[in-house]
PDB file of N, CA and C in Angstrom:
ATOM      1  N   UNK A   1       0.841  -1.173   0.000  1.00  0.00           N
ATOM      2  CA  UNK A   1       0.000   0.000   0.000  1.00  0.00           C
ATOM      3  C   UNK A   1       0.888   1.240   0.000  1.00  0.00           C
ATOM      4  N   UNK A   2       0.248   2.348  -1.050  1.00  0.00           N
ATOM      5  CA  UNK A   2       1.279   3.780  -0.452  1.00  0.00           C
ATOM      6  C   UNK A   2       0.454   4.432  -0.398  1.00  0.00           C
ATOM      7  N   UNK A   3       0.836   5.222   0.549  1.00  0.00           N
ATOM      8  CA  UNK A   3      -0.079   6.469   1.230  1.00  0.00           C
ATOM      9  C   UNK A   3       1.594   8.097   1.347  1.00  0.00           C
ATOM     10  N   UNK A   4       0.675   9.091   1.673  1.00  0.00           N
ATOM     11  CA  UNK A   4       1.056  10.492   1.467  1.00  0.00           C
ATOM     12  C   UNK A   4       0.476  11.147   2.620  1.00  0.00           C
ATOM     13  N   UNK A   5       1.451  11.682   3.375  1.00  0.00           N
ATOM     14  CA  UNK A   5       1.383  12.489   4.494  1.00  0.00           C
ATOM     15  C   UNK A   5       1.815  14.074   4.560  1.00  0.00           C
ATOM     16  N   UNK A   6       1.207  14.999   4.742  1.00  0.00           N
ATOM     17  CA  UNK A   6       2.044  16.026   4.814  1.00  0.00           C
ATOM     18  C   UNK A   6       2.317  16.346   6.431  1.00  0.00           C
ATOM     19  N   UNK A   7       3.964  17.083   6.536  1.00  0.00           N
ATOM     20  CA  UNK A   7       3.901  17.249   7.748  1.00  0.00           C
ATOM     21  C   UNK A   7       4.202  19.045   8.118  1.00  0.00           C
ATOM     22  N   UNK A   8       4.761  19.025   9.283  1.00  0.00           N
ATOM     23  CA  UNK A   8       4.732  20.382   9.376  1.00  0.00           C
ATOM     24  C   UNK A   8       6.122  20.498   9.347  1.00  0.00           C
ATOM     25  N   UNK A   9       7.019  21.639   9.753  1.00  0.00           N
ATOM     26  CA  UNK A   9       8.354  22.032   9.965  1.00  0.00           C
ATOM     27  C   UNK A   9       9.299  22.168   9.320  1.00  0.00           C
ATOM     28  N   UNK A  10       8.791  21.440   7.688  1.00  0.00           N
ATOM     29  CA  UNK A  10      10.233  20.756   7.528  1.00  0.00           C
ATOM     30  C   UNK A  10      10.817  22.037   5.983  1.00  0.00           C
ATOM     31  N   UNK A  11      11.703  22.494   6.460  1.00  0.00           N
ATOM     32  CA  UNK A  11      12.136  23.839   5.587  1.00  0.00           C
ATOM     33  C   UNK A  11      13.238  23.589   4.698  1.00  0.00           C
ATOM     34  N   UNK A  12      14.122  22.392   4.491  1.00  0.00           N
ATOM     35  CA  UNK A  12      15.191  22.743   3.334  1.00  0.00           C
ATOM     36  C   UNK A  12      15.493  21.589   3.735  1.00  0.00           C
ATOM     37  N   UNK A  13      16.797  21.591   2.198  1.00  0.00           N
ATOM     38  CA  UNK A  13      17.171  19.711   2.124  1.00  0.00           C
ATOM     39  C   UNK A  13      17.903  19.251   3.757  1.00  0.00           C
ATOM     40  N   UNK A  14      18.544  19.689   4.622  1.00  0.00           N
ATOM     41  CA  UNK A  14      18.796  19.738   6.100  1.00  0.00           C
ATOM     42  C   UNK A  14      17.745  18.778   6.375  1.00  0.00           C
ATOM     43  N   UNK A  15      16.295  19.200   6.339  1.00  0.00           N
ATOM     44  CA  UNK A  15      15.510  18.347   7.010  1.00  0.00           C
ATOM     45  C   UNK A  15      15.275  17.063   6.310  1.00  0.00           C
ATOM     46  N   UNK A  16      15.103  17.110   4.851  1.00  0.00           N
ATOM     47  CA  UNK A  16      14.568  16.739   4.001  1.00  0.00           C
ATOM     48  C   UNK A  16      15.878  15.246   4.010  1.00  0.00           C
ATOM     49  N   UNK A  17      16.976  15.550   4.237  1.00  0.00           N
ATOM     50  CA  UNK A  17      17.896  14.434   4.797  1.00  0.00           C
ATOM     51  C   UNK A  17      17.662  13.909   5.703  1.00  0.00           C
ATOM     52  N   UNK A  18      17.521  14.344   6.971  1.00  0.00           N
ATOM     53  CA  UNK A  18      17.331  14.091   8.317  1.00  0.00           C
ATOM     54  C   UNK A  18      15.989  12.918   8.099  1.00  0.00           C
ATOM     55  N   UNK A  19      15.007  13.602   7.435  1.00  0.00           N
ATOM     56  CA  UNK A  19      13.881  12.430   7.403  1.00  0.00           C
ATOM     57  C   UNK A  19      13.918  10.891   6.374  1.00  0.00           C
ATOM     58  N   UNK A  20      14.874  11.201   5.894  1.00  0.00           N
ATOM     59  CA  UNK A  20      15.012  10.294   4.805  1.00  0.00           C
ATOM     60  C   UNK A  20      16.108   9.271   5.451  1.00  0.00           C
ATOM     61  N   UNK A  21      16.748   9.408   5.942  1.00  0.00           N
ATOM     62  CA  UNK A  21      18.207   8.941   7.513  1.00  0.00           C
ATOM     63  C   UNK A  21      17.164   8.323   8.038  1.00  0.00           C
ATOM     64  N   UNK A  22      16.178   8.821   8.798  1.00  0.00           N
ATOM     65  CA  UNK A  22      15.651   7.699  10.217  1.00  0.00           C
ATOM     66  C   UNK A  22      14.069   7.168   9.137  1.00  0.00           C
ATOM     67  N   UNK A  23      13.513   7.623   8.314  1.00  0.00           N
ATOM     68  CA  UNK A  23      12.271   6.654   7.709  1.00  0.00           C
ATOM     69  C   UNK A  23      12.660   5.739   6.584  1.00  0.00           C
ATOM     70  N   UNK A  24      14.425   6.043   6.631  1.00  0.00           N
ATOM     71  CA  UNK A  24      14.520   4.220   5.677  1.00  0.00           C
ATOM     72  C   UNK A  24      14.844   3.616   6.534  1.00  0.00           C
ATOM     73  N   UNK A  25      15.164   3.788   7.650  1.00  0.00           N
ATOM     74  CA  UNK A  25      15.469   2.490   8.671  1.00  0.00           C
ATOM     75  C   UNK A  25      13.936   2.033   9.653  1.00  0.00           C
ATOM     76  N   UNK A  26      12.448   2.669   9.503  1.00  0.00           N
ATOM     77  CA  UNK A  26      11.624   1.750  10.015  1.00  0.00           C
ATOM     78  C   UNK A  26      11.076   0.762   9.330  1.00  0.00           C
ATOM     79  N   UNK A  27      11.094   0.010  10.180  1.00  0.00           N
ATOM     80  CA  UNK A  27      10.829  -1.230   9.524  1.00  0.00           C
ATOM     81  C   UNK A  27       9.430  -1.342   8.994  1.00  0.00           C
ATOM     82  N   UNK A  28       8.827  -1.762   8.044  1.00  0.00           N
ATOM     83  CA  UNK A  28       7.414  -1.842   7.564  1.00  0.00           C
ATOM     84  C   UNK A  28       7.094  -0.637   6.235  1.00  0.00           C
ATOM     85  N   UNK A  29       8.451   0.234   6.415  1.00  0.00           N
ATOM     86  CA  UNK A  29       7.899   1.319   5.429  1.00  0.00           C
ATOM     87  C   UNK A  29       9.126   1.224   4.054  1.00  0.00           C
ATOM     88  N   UNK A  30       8.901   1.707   2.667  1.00  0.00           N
ATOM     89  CA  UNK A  30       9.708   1.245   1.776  1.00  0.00           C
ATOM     90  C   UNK A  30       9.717   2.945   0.689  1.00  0.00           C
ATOM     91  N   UNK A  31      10.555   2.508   0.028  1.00  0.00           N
ATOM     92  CA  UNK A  31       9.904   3.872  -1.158  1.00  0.00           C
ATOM     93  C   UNK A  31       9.734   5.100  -0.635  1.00  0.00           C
ATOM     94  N   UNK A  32      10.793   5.581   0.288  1.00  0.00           N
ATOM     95  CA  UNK A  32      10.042   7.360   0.323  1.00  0.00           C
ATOM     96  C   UNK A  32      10.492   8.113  -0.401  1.00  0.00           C
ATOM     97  N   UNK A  33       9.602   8.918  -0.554  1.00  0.00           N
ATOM     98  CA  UNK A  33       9.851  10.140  -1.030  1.00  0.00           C
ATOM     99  C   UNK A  33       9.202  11.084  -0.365  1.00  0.00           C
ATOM    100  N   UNK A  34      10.390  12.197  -0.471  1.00  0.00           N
ATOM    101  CA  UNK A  34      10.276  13.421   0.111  1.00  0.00           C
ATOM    102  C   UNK A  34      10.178  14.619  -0.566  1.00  0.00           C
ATOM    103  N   UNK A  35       9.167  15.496  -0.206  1.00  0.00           N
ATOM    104  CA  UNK A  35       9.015  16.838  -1.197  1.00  0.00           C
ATOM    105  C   UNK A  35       8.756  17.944  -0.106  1.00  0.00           C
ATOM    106  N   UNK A  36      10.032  18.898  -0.577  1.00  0.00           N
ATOM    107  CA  UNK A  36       9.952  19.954   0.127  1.00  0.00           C
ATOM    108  C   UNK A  36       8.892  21.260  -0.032  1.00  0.00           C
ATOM    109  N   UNK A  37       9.069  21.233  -0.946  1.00  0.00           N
ATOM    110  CA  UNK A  37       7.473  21.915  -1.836  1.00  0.00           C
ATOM    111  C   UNK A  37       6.635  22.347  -1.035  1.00  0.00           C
ATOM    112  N   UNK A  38       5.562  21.003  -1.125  1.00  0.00           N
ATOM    113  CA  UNK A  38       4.325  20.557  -0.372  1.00  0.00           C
ATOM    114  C   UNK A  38       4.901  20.050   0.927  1.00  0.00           C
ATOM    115  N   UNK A  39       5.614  19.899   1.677  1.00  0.00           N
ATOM    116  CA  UNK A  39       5.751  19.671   3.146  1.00  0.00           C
ATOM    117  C   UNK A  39       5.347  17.630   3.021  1.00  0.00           C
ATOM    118  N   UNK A  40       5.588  16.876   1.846  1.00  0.00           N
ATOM    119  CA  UNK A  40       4.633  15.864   2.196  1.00  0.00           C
ATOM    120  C   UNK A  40       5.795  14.730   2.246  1.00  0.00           C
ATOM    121  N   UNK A  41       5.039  13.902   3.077  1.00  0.00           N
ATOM    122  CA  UNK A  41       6.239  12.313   2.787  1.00  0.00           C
ATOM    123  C   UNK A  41       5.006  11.246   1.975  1.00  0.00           C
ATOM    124  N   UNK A  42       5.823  10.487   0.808  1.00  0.00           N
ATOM    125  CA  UNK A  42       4.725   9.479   0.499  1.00  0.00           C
ATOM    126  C   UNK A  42       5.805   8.065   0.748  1.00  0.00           C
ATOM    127  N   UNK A  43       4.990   7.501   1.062  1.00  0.00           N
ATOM    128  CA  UNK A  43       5.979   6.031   1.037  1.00  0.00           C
ATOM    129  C   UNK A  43       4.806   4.320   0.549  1.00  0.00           C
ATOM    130  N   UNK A  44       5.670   3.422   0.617  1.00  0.00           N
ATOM    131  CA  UNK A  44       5.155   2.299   0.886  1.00  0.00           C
ATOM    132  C   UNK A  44       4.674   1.811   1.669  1.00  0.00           C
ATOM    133  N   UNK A  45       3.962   1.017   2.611  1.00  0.00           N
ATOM    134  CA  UNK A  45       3.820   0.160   3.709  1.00  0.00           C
ATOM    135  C   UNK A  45       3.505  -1.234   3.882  1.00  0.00           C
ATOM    136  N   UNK A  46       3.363  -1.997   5.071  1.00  0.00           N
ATOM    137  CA  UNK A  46       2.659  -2.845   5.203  1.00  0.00           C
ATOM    138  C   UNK A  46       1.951  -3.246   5.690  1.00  0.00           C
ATOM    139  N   UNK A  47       1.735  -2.441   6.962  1.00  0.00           N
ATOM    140  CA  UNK A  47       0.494  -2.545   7.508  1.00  0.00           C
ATOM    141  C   UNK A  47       0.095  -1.463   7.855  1.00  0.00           C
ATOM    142  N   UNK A  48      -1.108  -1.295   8.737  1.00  0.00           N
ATOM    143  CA  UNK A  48      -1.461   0.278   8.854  1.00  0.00           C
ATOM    144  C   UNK A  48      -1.118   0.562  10.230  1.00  0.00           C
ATOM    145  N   UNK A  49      -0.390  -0.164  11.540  1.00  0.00           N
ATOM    146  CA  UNK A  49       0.043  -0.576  12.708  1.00  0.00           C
ATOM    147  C   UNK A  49       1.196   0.457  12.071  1.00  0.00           C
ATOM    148  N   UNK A  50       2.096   0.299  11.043  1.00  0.00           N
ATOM    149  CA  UNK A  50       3.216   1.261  10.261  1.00  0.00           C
ATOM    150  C   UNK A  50       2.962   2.750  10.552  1.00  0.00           C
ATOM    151  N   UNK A  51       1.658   3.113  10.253  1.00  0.00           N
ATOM    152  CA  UNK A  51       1.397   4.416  10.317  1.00  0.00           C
ATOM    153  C   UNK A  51       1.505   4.851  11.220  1.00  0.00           C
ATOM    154  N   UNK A  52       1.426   4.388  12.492  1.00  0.00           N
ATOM    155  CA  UNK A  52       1.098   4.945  13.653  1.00  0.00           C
ATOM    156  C   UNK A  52       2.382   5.337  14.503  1.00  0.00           C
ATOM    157  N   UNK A  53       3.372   4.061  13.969  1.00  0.00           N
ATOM    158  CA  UNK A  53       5.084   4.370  14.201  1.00  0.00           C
ATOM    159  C   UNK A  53       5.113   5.433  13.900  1.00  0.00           C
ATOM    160  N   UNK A  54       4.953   5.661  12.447  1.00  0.00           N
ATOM    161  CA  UNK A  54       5.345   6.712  11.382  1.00  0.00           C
ATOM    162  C   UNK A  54       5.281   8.187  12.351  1.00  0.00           C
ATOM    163  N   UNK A  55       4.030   8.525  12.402  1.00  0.00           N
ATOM    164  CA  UNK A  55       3.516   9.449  13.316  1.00  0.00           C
ATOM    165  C   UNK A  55       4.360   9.535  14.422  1.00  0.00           C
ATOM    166  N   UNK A  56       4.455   8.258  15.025  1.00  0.00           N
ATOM    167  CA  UNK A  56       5.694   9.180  16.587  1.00  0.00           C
ATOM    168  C   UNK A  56       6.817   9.372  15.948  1.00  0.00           C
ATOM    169  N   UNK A  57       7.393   8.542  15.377  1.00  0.00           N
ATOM    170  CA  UNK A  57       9.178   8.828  14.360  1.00  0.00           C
ATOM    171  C   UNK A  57       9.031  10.514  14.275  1.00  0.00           C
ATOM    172  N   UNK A  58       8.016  10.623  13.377  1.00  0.00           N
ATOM    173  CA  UNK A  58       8.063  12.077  12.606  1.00  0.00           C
ATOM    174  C   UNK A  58       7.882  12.952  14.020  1.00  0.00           C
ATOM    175  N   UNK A  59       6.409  12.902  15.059  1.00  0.00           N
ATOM    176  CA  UNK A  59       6.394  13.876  16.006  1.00  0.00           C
ATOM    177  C   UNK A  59       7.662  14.025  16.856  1.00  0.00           C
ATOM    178  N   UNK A  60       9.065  12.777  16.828  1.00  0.00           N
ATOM    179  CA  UNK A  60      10.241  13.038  17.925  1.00  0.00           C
ATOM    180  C   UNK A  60      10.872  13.737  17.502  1.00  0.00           C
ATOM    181  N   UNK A  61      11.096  13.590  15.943  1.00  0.00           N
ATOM    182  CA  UNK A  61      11.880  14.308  15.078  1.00  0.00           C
ATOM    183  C   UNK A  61      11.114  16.397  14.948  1.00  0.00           C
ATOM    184  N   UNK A  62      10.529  16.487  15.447  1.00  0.00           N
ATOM    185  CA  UNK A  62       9.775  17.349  15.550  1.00  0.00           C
ATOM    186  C   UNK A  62       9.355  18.167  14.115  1.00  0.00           C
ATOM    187  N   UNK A  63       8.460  16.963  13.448  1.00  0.00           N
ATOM    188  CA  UNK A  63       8.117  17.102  11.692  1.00  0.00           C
ATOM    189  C   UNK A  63       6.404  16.484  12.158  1.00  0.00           C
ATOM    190  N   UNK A  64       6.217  16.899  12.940  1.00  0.00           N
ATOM    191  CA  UNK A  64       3.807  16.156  13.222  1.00  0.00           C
ATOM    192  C   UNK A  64       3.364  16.200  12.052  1.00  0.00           C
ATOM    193  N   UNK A  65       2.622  15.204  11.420  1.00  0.00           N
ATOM    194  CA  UNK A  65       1.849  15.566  10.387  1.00  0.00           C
ATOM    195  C   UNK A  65       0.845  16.830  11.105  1.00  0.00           C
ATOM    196  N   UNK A  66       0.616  17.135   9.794  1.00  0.00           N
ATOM    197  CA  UNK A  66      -0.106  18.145   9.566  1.00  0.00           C
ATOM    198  C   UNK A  66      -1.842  17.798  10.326  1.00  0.00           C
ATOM    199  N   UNK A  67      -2.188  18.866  11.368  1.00  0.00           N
ATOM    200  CA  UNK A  67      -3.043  18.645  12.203  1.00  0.00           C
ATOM    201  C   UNK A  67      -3.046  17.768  13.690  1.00  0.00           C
ATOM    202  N   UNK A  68      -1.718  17.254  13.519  1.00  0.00           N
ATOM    203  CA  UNK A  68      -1.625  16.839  15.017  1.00  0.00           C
ATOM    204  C   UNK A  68      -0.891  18.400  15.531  1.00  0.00           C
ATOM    205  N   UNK A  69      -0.768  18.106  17.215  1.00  0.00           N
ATOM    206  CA  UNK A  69      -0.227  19.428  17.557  1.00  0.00           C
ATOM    207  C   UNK A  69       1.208  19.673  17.330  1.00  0.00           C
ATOM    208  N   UNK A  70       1.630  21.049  17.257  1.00  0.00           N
ATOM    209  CA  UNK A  70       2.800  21.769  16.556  1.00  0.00           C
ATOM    210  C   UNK A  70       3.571  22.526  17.745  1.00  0.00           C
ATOM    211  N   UNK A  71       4.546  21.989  18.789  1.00  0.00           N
ATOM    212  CA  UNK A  71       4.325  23.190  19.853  1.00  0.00           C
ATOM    213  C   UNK A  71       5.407  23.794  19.423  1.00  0.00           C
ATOM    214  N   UNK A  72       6.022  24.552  20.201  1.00  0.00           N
ATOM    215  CA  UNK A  72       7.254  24.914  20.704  1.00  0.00           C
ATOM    216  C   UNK A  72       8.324  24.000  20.871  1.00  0.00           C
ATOM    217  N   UNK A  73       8.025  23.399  21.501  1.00  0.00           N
ATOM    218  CA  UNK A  73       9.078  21.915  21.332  1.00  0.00           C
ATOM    219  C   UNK A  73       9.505  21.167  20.093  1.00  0.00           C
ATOM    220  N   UNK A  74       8.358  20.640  19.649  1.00  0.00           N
ATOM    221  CA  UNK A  74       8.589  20.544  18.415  1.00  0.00           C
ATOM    222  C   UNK A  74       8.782  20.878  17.028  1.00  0.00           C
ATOM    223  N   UNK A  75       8.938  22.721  17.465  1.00  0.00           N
ATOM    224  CA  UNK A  75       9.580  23.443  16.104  1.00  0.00           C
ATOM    225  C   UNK A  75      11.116  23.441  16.291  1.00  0.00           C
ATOM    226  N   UNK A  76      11.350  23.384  17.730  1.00  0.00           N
ATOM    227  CA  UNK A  76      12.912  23.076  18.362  1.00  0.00           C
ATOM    228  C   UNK A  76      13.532  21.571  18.120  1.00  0.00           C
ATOM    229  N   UNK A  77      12.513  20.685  18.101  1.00  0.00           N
ATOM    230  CA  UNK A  77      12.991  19.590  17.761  1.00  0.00           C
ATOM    231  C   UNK A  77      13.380  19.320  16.352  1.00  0.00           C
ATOM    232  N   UNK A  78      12.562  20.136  15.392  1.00  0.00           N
ATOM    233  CA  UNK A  78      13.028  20.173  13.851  1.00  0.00           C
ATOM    234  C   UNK A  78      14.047  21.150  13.152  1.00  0.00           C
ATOM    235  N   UNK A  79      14.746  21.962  14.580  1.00  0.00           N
ATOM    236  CA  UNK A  79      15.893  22.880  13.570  1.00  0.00           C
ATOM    237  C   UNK A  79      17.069  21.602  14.064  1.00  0.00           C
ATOM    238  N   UNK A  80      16.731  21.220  15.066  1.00  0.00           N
ATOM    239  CA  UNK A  80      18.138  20.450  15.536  1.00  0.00           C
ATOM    240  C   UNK A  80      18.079  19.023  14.631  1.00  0.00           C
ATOM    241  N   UNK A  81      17.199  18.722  14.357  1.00  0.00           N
ATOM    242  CA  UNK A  81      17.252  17.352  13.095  1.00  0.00           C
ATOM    243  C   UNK A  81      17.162  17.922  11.571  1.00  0.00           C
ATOM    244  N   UNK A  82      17.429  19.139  11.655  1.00  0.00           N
ATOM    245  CA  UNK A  82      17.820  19.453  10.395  1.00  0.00           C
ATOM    246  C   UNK A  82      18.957  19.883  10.402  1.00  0.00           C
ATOM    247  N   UNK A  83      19.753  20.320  10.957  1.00  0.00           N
ATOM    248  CA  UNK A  83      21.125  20.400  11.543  1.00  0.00           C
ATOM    249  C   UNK A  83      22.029  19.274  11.745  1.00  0.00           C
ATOM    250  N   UNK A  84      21.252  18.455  11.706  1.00  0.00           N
ATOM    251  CA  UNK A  84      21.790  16.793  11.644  1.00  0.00           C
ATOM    252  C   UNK A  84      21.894  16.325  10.565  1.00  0.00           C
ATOM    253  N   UNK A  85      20.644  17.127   9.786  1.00  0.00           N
ATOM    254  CA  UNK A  85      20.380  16.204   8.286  1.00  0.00           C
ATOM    255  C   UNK A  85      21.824  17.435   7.619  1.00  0.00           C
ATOM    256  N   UNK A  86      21.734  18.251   7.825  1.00  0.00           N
ATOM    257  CA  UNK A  86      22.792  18.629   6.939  1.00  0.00           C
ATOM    258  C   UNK A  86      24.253  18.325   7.323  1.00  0.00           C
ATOM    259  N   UNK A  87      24.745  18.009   8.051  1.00  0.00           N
ATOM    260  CA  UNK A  87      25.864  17.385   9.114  1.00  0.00           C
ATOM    261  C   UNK A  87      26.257  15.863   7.759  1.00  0.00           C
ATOM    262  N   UNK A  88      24.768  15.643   8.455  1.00  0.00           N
ATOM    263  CA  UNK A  88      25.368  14.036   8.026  1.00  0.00           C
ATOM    264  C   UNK A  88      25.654  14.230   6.011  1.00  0.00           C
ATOM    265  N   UNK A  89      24.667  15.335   5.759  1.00  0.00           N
ATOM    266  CA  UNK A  89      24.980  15.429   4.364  1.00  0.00           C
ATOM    267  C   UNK A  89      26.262  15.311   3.837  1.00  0.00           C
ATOM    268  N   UNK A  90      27.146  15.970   4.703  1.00  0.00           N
ATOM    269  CA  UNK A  90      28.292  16.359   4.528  1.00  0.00           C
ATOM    270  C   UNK A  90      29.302  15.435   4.001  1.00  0.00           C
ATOM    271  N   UNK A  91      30.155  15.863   2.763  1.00  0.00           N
ATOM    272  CA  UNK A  91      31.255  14.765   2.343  1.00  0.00           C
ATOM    273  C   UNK A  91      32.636  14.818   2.684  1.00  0.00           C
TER     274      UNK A  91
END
């Protein structure tokens, strides 16, 4: 099954790495893609038990889909995992 999520936070390839680093390593999900654009992740899955990972992965990383809550914390949690994503970019 693939499904398409948009989330919140996520501002330049920094993040756009960072999410692509920790959602190829859960297990159950395949195929992402990431678009900075539209704020959206689409991927593969296998079950819908997947989604619900998905959702905390993204809210630790501080990236909530769109309509869960957005605090303070978690706009802090998404400069510092984009700061990571561009880190690790690095050659």
């Amino acid at each position: 099954m693939r499904t398409t999520v948009h989330i919140q936070n996520m501002k330049c390839e920094g993040c756009k790495n960072a999410l692509r680093i920790k959602l190829n390593k859960v297990d159950g999900i395949s195929n992402v893609e990431i678009n900075i654009a539209d704020s959206s992740v689409a991927f593969d899955y296998t079950t819908h038990n997947v989604i619900e990972g998905l959702r905390a992965e993204l809210r630790d990383m501080g990236y909530p889909i769109t309509g869960d809550p957005n605090s303070i914390v978690s706009k802090a949690k998404s400069y510092v995992s984009c700061a990571l994503g561009k880190v690790s970019n690095v050659k």
